[in-house]
C-alpha atoms as a PDB file:
ATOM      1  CA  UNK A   1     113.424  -1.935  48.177  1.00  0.00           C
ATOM      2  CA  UNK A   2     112.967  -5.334  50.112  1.00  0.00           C
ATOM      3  CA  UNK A   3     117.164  -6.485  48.447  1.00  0.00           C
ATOM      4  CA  UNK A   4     118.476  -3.561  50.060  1.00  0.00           C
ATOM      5  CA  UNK A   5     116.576  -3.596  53.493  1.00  0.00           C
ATOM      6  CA  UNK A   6     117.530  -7.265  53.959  1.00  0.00           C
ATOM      7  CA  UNK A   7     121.052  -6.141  52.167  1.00  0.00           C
ATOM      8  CA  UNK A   8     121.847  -3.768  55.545  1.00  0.00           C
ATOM      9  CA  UNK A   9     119.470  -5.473  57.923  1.00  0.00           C
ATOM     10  CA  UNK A  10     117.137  -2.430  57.870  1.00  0.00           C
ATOM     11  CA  UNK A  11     113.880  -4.724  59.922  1.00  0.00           C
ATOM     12  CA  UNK A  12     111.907  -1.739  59.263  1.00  0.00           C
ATOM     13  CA  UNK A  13     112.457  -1.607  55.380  1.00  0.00           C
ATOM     14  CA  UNK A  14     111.774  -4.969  55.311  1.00  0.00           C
ATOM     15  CA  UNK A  15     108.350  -4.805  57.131  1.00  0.00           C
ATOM     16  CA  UNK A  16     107.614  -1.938  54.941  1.00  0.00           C
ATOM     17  CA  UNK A  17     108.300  -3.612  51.957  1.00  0.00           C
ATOM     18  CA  UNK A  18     106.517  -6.765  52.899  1.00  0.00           C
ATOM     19  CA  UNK A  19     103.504  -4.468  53.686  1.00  0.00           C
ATOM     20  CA  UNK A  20     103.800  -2.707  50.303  1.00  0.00           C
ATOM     21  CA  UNK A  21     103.413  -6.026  48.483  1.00  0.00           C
ATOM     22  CA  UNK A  22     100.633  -7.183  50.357  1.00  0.00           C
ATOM     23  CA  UNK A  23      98.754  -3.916  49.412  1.00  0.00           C
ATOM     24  CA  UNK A  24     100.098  -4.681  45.298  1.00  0.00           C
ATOM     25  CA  UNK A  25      98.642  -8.164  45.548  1.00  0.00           C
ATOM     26  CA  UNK A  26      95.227  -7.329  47.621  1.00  0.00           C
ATOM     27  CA  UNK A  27      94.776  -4.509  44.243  1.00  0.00           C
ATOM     28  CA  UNK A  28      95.407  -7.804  42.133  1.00  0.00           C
ATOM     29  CA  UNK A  29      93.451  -9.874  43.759  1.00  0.00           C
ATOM     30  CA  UNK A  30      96.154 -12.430  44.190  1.00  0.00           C
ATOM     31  CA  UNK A  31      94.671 -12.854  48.030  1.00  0.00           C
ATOM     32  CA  UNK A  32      96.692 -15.647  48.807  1.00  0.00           C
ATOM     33  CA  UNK A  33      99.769 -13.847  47.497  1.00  0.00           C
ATOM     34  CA  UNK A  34      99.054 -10.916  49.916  1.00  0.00           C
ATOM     35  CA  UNK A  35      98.136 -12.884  53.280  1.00  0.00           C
ATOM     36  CA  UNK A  36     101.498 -14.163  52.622  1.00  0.00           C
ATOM     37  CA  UNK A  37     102.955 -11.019  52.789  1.00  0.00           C
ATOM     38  CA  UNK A  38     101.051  -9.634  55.591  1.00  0.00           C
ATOM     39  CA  UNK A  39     102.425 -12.409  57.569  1.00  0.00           C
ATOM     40  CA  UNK A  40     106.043 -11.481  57.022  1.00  0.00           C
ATOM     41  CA  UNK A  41     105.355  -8.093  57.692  1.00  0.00           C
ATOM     42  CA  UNK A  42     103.360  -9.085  60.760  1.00  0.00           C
ATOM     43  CA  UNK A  43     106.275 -10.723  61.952  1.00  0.00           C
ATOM     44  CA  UNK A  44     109.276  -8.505  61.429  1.00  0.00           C
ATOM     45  CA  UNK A  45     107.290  -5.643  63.366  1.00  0.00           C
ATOM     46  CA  UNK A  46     106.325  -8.025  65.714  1.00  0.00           C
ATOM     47  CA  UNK A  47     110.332  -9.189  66.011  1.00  0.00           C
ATOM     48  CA  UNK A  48     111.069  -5.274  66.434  1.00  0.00           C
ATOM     49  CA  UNK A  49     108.233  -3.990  68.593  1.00  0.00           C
ATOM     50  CA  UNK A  50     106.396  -1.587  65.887  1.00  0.00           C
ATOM     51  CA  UNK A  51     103.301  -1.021  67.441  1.00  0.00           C
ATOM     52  CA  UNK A  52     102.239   1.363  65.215  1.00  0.00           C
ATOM     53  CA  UNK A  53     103.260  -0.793  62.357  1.00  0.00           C
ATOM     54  CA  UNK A  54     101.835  -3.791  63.487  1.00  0.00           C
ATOM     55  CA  UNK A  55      98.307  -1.256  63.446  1.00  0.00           C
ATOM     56  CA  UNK A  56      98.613  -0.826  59.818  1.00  0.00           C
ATOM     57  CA  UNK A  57      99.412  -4.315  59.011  1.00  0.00           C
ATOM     58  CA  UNK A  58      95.998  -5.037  61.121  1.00  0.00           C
ATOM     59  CA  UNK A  59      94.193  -2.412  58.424  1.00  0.00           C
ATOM     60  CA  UNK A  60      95.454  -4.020  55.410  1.00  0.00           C
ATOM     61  CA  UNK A  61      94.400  -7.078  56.570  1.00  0.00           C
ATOM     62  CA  UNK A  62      90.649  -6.093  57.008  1.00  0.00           C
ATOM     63  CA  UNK A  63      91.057  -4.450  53.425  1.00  0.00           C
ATOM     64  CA  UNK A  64      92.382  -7.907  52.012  1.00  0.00           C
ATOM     65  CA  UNK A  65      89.548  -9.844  54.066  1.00  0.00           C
ATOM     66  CA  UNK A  66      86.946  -7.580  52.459  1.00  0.00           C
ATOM     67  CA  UNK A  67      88.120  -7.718  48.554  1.00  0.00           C
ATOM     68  CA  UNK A  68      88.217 -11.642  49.799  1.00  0.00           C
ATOM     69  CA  UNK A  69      84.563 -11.501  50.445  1.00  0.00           C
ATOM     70  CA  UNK A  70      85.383 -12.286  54.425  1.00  0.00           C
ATOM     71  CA  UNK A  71      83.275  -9.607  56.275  1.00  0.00           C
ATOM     72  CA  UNK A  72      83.587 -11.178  59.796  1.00  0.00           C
ATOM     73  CA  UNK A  73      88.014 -11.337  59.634  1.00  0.00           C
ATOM     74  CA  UNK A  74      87.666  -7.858  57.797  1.00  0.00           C
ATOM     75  CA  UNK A  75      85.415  -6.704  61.131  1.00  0.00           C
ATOM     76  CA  UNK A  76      87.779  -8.107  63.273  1.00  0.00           C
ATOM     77  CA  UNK A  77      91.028  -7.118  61.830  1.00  0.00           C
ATOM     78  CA  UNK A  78      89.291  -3.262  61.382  1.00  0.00           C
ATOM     79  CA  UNK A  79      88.639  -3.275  65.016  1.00  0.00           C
ATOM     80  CA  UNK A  80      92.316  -4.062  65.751  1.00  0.00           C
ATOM     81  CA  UNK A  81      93.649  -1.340  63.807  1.00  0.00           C
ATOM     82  CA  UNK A  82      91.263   1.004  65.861  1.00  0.00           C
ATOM     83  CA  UNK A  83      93.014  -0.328  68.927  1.00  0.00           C
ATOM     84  CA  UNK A  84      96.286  -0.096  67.784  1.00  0.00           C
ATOM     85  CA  UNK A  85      95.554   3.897  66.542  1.00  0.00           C
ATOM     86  CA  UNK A  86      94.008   5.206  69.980  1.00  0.00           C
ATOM     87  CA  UNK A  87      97.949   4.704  71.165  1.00  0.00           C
ATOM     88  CA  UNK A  88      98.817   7.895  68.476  1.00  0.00           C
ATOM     89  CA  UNK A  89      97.024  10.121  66.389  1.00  0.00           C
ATOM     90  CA  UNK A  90      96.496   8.709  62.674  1.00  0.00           C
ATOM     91  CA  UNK A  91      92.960   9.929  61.342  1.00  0.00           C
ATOM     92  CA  UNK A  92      93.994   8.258  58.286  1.00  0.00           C
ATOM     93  CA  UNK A  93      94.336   4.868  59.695  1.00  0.00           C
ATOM     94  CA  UNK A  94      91.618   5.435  61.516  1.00  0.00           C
ATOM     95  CA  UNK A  95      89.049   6.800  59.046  1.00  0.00           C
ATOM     96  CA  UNK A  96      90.018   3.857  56.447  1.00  0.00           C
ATOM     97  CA  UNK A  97      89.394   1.308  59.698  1.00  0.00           C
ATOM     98  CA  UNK A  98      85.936   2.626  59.696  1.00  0.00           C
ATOM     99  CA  UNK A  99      85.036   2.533  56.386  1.00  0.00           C
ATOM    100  CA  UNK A 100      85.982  -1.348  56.146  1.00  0.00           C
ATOM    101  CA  UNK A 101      84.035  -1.779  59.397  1.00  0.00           C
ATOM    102  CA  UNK A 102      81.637  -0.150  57.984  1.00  0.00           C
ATOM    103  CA  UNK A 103      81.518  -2.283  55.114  1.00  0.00           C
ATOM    104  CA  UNK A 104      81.846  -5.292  57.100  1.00  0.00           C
ATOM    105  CA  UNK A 105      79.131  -3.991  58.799  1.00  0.00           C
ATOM    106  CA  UNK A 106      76.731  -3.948  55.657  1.00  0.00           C
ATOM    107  CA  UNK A 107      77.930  -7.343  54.430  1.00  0.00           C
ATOM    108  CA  UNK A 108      76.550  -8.773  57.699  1.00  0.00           C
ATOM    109  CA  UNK A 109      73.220  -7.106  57.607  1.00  0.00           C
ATOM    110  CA  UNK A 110      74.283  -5.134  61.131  1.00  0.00           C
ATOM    111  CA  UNK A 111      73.021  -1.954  59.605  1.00  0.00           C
ATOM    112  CA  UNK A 112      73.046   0.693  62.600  1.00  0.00           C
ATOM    113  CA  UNK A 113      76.376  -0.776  63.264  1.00  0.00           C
ATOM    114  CA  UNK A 114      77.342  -0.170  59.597  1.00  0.00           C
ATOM    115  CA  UNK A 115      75.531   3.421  59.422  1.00  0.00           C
ATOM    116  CA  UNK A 116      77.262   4.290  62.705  1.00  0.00           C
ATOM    117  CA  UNK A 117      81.016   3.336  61.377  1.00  0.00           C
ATOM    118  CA  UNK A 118      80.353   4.954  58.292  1.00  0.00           C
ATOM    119  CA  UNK A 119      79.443   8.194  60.500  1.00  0.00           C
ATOM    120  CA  UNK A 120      83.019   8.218  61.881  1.00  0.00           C
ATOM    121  CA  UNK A 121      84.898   7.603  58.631  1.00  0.00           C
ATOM    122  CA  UNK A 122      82.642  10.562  56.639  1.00  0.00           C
ATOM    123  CA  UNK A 123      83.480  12.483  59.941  1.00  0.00           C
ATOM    124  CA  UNK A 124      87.153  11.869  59.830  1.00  0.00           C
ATOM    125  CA  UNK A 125      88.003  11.933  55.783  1.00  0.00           C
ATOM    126  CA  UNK A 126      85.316  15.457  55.772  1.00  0.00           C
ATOM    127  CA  UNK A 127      87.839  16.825  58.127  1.00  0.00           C
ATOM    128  CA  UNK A 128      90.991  15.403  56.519  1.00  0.00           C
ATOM    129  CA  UNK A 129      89.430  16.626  53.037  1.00  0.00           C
ATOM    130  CA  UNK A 130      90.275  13.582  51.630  1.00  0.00           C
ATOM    131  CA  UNK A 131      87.997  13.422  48.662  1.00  0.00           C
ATOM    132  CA  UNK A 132      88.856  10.115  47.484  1.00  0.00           C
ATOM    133  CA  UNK A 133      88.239   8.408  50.698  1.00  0.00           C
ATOM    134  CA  UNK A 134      84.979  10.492  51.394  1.00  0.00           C
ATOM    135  CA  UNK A 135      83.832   9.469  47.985  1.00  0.00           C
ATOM    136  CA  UNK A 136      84.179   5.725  48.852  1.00  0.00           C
ATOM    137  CA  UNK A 137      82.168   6.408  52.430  1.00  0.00           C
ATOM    138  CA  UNK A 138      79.090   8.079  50.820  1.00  0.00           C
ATOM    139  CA  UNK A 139      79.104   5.157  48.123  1.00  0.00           C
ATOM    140  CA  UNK A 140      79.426   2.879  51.111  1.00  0.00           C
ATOM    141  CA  UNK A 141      76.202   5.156  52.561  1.00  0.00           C
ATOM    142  CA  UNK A 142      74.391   4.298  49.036  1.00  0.00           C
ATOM    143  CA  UNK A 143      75.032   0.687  49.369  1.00  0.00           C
ATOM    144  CA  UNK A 144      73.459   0.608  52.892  1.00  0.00           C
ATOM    145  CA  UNK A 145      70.515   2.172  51.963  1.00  0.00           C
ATOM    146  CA  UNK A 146      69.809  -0.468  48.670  1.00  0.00           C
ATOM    147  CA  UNK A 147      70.017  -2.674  51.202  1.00  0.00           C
ATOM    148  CA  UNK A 148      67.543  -1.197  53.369  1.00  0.00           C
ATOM    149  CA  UNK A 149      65.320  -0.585  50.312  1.00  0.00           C
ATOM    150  CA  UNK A 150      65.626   2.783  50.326  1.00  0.00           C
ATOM    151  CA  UNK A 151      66.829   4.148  46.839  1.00  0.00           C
ATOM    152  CA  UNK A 152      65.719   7.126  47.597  1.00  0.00           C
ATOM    153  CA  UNK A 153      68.098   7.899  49.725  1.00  0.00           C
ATOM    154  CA  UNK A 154      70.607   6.289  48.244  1.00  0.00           C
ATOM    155  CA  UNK A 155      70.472   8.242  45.296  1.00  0.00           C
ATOM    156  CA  UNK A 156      70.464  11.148  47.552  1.00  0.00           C
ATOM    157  CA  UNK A 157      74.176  10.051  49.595  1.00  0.00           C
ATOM    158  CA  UNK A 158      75.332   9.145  45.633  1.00  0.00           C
ATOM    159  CA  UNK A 159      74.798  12.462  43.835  1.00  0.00           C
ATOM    160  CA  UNK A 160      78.323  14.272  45.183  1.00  0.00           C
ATOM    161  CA  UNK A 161      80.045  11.195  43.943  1.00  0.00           C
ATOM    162  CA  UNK A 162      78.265  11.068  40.519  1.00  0.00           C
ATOM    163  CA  UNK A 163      79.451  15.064  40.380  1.00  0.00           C
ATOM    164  CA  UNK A 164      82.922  14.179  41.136  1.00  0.00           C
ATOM    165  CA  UNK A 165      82.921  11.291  38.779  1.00  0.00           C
ATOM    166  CA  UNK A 166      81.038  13.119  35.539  1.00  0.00           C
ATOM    167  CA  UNK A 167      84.633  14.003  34.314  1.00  0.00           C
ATOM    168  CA  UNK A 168      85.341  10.577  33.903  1.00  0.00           C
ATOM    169  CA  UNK A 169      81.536   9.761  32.871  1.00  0.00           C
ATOM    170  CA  UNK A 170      80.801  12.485  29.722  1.00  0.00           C
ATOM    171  CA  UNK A 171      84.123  11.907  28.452  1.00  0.00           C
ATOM    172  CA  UNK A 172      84.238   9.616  25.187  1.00  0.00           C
ATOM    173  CA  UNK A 173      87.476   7.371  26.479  1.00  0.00           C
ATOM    174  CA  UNK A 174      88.510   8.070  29.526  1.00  0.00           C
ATOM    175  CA  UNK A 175      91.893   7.319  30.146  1.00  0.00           C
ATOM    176  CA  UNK A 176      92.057   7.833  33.918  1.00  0.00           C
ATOM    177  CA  UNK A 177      89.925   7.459  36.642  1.00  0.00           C
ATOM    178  CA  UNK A 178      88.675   9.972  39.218  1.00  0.00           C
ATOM    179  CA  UNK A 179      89.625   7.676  42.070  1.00  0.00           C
ATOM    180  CA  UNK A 180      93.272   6.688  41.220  1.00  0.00           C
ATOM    181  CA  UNK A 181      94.517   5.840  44.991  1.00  0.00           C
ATOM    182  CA  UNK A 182      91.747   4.560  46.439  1.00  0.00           C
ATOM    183  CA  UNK A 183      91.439   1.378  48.622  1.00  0.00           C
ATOM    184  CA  UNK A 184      88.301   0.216  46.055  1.00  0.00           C
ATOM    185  CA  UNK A 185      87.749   2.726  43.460  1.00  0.00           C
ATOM    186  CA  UNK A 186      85.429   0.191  41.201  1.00  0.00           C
ATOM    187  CA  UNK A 187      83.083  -0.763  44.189  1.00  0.00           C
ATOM    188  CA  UNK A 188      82.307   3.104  44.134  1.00  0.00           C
ATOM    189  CA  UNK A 189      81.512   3.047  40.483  1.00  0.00           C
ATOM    190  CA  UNK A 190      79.376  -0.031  39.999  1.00  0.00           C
ATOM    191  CA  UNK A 191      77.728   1.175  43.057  1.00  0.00           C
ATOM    192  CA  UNK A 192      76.523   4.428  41.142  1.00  0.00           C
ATOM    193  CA  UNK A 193      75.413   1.915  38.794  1.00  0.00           C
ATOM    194  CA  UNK A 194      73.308   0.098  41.259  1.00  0.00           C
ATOM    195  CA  UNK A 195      71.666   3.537  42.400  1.00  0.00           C
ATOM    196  CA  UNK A 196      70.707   4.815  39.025  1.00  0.00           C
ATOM    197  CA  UNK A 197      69.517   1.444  38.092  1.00  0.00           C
ATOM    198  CA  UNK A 198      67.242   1.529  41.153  1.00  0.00           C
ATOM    199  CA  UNK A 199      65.583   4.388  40.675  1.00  0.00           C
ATOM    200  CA  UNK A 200      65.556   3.841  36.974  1.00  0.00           C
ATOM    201  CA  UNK A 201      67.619   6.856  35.603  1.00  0.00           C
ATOM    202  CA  UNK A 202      68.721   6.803  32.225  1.00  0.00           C
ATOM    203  CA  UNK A 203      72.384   7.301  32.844  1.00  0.00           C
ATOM    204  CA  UNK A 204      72.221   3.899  34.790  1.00  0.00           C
ATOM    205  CA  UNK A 205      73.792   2.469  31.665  1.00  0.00           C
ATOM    206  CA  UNK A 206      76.521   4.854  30.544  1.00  0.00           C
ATOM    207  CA  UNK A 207      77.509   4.640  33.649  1.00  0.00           C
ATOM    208  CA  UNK A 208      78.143   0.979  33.685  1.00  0.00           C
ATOM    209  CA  UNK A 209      79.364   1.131  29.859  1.00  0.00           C
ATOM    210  CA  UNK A 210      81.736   3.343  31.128  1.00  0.00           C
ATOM    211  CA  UNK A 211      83.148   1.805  34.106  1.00  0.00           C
ATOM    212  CA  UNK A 212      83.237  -1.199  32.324  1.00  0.00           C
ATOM    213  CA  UNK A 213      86.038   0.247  29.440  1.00  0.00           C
ATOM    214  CA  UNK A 214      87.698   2.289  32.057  1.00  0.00           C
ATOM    215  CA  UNK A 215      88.563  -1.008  34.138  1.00  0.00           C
ATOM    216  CA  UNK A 216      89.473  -3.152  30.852  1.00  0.00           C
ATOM    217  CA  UNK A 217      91.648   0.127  29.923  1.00  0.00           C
ATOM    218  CA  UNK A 218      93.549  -0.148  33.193  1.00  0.00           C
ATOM    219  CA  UNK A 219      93.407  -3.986  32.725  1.00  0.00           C
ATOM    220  CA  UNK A 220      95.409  -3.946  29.688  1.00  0.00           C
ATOM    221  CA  UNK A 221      98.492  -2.680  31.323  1.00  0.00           C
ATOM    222  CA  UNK A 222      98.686  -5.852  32.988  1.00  0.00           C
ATOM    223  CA  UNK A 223     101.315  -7.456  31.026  1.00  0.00           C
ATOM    224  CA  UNK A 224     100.987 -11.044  33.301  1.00  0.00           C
ATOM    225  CA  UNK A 225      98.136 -13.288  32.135  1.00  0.00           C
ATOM    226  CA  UNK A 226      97.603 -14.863  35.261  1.00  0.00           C
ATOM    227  CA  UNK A 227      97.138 -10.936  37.290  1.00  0.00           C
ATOM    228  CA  UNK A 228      95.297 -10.409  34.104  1.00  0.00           C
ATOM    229  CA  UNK A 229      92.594 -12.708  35.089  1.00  0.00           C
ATOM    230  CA  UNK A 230      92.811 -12.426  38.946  1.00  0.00           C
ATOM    231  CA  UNK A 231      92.356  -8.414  38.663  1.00  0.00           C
ATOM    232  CA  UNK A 232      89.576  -8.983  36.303  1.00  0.00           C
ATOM    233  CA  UNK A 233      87.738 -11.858  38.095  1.00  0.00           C
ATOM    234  CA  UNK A 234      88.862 -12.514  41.986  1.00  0.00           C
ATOM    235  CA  UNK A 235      87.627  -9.176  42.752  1.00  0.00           C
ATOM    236  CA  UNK A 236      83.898  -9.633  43.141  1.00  0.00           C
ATOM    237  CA  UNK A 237      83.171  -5.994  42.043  1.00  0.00           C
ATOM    238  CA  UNK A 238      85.114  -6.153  38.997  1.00  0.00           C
ATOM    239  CA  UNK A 239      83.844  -8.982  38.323  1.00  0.00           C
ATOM    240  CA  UNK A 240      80.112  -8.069  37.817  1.00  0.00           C
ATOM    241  CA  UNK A 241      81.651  -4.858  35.845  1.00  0.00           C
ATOM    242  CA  UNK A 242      82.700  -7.148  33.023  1.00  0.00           C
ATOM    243  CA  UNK A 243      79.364  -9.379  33.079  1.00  0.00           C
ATOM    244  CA  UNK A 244      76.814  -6.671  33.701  1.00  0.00           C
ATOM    245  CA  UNK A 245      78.896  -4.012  30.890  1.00  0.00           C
ATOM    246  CA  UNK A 246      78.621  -7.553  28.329  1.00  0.00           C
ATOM    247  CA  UNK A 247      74.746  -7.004  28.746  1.00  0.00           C
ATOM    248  CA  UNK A 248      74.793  -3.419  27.900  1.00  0.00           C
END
């Protein structure tokens, strides 16, 4: 894709493809790998004047910053991307630049912040019907409320997602996840973990036991052994899969 963009001087297929990379290496927790990326792409829309562009570039950025564990630059890029977004109408863009602001939000303790970004994104994906993205909001919902010491409720905004996700849950090896397409399908799962565990139901550890083959499964495709390790241990969530499924 990127050979023959730069092959007929296509500035657009070369942002994109720049872009698309970025998004491969944020999944594979090469960060490093995908900032680099971003850049380029940053620049070549930047060269050629693609606002909107240059709006999703500013949303994959705040994704990278939050698998990188970088709330504040994840807040900050979000926020851009809203800016960039008011210019045209993309709910997608927009709901996703919620969510991580919402997340952001959490990961700084600024909880009606958090709450009230979360609010927009459940507002936009409900009306989108996107149920992948809506299952990542109320998960994000769940994981405010732990913090807030409220399990109660947390189990509560977690039940449609633990529905959705029983598929993958009751069967014996799942081969394929519920969530194939989302931004951070595995923070959704170990956060059903984290609910269940809190208000001590039993399925707290199937669910982890679960999760935890289900990402190894998906793992194994990974025929690099450097991405290998970096999918398995830069990103923080999948991360505590493998430690806290060793336990089980």
């Amino acid at each position: 894709m990127f050979s023959l963009a730069l092959e007929t001087n296509d500035k657009h297929g070369q942002g994109h493809a720049q872009n698309y990379l970025g998004q491969i290496a944020t999944q594979l927790g090469q960060f490093d790998t995908s900032s680099g990326y971003f850049n380029r792409a940053m620049a070549i829309y930047q060269e050629i004047n693609d606002q909107r562009s240059i709006g999703h570039v500013h949303l994959n950025r705040s994704i990278l910053a939050l698998f990188n564990e970088k709330p504040s630059m994840a807040l900050t890029y979000a926020k851009a991307a809203l800016e960039h977004t008011e210019k045209w109408h993309d709910p997608p863009t927009q709901g996703t630049a919620w969510f991580v602001a919402g997340q952001a939000s959490i990961a700084l303790q600024n909880f009606v912040e958090s709450e009230s970004a979360l609010k927009e994104a459940e507002r936009i994906f409900t009306d989108l019907e996107a149920t992948k993205s809506l299952m990542e909001v109320l998960a994000g919902f769940a994981r405010l409320h732990l913090m807030q010491n409220q399990p109660t409720l947390a189990r509560k905004r977690i039940a449609p997602v633990l529905e959705h996700l029983a598929p993958v849950f009751n069967a014996p090896q799942p081969e394929e996840h519920q969530l194939f397409g989302a931004k951070h399908p595995f923070l959704v799962y170990i956060t059903c973990f984290y609910v269940l565990k809190a208000v001590k139901d039993d399925r707290a550890a199937q669910v982890i036991d679960t999760t935890r083959y289900l990402l190894t499964h998906i793992a194994e495709k990974i025929q690099d052994d450097t991405l290998w390790h970096s999918y398995l241990e830069n990103i923080r969530s999948h991360a505590e899969i493998m430690k806290l499924g060793a336990l089980n």
